[in-house]
Protein backbone atom coordinates (compact mmCIF):
# COMPACT_ATOMS: atom_id res chain seq x y z
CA UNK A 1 107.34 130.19 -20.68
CA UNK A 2 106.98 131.69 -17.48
CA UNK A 3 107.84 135.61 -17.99
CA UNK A 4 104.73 137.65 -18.65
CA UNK A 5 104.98 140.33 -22.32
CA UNK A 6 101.21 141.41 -22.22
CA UNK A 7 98.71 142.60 -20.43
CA UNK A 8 96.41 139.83 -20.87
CA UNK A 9 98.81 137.63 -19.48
CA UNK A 10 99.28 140.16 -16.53
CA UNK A 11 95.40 140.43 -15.96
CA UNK A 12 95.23 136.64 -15.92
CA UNK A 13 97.22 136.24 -12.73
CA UNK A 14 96.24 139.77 -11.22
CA UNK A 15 92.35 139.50 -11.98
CA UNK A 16 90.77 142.96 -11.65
CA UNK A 17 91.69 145.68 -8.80
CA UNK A 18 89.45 146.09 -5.96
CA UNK A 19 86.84 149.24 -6.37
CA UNK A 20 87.75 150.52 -3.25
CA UNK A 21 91.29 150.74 -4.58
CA UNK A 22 90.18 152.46 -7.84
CA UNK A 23 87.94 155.35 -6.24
CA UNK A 24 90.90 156.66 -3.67
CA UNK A 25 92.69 157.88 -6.55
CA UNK A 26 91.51 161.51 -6.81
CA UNK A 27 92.94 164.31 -9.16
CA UNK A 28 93.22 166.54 -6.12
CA UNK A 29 93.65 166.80 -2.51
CA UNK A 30 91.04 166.07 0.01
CA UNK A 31 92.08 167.18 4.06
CA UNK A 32 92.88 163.43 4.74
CA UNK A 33 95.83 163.30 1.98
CA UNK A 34 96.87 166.96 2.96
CA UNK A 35 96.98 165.86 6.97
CA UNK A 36 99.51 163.43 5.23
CA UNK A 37 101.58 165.77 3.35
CA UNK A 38 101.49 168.30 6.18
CA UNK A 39 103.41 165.62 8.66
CA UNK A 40 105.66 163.74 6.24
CA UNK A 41 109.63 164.86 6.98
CA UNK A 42 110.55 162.70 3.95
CA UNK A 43 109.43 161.63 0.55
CA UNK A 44 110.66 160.13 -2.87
CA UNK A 45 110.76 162.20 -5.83
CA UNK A 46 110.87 159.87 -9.08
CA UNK A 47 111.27 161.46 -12.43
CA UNK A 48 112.18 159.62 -15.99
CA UNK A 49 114.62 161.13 -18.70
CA UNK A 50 116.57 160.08 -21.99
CA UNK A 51 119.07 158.44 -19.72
CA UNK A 52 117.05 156.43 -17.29
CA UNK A 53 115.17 156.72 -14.45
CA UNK A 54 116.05 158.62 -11.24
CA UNK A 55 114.38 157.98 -7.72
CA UNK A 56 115.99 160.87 -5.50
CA UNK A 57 115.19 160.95 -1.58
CA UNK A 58 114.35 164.18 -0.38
CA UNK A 59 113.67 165.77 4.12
CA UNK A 60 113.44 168.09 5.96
CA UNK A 61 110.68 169.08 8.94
CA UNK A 62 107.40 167.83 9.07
CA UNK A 63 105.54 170.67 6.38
CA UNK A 64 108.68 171.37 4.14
CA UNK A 65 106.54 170.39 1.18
CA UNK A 66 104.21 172.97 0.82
CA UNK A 67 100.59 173.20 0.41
CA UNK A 68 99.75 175.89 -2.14
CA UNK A 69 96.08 174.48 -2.95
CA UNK A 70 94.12 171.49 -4.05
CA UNK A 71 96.60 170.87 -6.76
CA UNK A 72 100.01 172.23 -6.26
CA UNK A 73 102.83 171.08 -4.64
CA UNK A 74 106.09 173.21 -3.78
CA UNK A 75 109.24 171.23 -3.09
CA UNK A 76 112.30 172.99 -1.92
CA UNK A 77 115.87 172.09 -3.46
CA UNK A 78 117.99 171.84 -0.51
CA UNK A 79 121.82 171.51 -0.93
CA UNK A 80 122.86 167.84 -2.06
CA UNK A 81 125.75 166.43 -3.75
CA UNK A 82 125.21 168.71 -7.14
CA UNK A 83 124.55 165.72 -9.09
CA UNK A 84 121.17 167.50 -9.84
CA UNK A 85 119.55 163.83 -11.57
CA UNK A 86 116.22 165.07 -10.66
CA UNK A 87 116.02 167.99 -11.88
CA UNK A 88 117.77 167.26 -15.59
CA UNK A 89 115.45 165.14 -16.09
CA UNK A 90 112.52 167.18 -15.06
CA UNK A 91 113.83 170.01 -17.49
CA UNK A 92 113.41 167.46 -21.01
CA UNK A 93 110.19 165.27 -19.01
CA UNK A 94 108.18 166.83 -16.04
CA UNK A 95 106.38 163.77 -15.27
CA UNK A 96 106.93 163.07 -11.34
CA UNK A 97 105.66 160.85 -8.82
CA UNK A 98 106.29 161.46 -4.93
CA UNK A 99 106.05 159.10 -2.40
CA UNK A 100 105.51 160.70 1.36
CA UNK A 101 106.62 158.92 4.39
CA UNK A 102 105.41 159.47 7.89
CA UNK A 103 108.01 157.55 10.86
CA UNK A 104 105.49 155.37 12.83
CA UNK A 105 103.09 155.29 10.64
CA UNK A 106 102.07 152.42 8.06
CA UNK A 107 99.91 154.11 5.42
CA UNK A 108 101.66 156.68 3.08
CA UNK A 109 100.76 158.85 -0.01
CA UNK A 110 101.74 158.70 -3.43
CA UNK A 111 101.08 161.87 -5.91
CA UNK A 112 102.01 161.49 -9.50
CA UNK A 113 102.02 165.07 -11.72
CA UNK A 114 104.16 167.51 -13.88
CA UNK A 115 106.88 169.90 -12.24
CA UNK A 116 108.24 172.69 -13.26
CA UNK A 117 112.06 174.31 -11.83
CA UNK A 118 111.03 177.90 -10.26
CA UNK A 119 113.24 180.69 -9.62
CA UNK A 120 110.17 182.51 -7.98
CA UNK A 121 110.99 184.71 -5.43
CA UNK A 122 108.14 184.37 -4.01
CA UNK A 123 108.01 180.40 -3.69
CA UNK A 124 111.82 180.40 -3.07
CA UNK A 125 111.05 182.38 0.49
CA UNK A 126 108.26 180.14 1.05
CA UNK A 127 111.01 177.45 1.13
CA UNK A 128 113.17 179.47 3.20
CA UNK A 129 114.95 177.16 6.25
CA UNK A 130 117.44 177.86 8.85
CA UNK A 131 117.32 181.22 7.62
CA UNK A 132 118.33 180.09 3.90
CA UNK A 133 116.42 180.32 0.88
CA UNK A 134 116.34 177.21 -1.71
CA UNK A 135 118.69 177.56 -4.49
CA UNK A 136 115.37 176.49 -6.33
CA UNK A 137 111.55 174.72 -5.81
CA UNK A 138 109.79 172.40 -8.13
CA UNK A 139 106.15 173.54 -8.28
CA UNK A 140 104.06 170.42 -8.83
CA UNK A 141 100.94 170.04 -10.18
CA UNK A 142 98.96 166.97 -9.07
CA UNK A 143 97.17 164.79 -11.46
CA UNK A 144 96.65 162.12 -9.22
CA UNK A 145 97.35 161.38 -5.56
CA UNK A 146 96.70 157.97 -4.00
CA UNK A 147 97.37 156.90 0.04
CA UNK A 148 98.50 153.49 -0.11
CA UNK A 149 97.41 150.66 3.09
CA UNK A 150 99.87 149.82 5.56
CA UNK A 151 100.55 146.52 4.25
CA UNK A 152 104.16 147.12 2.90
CA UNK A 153 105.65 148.71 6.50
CA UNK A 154 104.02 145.70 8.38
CA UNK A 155 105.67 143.02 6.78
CA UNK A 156 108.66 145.10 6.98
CA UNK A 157 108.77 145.87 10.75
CA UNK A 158 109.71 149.25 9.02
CA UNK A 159 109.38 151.58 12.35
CA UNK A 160 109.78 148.71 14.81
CA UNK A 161 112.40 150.16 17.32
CA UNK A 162 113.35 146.99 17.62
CA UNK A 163 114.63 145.93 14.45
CA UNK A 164 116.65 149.22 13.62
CA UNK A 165 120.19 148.40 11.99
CA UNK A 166 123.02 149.38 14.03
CA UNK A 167 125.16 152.15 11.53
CA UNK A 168 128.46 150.69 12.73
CA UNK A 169 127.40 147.08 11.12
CA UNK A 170 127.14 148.80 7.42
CA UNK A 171 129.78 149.70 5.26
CA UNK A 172 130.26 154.01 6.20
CA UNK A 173 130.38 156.12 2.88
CA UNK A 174 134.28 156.21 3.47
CA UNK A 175 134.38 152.49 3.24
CA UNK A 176 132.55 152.53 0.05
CA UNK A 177 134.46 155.27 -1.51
CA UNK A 178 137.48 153.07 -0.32
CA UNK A 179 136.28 150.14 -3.17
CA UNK A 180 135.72 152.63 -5.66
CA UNK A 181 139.08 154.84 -5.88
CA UNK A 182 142.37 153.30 -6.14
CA UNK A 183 143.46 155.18 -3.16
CA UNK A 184 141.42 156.54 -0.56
CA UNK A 185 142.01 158.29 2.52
CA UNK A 186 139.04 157.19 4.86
CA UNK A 187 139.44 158.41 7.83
CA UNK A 188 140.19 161.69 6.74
CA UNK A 189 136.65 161.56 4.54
CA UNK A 190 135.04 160.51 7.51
CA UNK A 191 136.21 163.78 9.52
CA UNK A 192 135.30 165.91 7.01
CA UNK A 193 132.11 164.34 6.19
CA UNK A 194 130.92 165.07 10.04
CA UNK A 195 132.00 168.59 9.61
CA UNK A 196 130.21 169.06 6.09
CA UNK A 197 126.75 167.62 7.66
CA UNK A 198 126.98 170.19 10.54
CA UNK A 199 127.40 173.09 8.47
CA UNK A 200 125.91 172.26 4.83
CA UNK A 201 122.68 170.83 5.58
CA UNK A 202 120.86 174.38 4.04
């Protein structure tokens, strides 16, 4: 047998975490993790319903999730392809967990709480952009937050220059549409996709 079904298997080939490990997990902010927050253009919101998981990628400018104090989050809802995963499930289970990214640097944050959909005025101008206000926000309250070491985007070469992936060497979206739909006009996609980013971004 060489899956592992318990946790005293588990423990057996983990041994115990490292203190130091243990005690950065706070149930609040401290300036460190909000210096963090305050620079990340990008983060992962994860959220769990009766139909699965979802793990939704969310950006904007450095500061677009906001601050409100030691323990709440607000997370605009810019435009996106309607599919609205995240926030179903947040409506029957507001257990989240955010990951925040940083380009160039290793070490990023993860912050695991409960959201909540707001139609605040209030928090929907504080996600105002370009002039635009959010169709909605998630206000999330932290129950734990957590940076996590550099180890992961070293032996990734994540923000090495040098080992970015030219676009044209990928599939495009077009060409993946293509091998879903029977028929599929791709280079007309493509035109309109360029348009679509230039003017529905907000």
């Amino acid at each position: 047998m060489t899956a592992i079904t318990t946790l005293e298997e588990l423990q057996a080939v983990y041994g115990d975490s490292h203190e130091r490990s243990r005690r950065k997990e706070l149930p609040r902010l401290i300036e460190p993790y909000r210096a963090l927050i305050q620079a990340s253009p990008f983060v992962v919101l994860a959220s769990a319903g009766p139909d699965g998981l979802d793990c939704s990628p969310r950006g904007d400018a450095p500061g677009f999730v906001h601050i409100l104090d030691d323990q709440t989050l607000l997370l605009p809802d810019r435009p996106g392809n309607n599919r609205i995963d995240s926030l179903r499930n947040i409506v029957l289970n507001p257990q989240v967990a955010l990951l925040f990214l940083i380009p160039g640097v290793g070490e990023s944050l993860r912050v695991n709480g409960r959201a909540e959909i707001t139609l605040d005025p209030e928090w929907l101008e504080l996600g105002r952009a370009q002039g635009k206000l959010p169709r909605s926000a998630l206000r999330i309250h932290i129950e734990t937050c957590y940076f996590q070491c550099s180890k992961a985007a070293l032996r990734a070469e994540l923000w090495d220059v040098s080992r970015q992936v030219e676009r044209a060497s990928l599939p495009s979206a077009g060409d993946i549409f293509r091998h879903i739909y029977d028929e599929f006009d791709v280079e007309a996609y493509e035109h309109d996709l360029q348009q679509r980013l230039r003017t529905s971004l907000y």
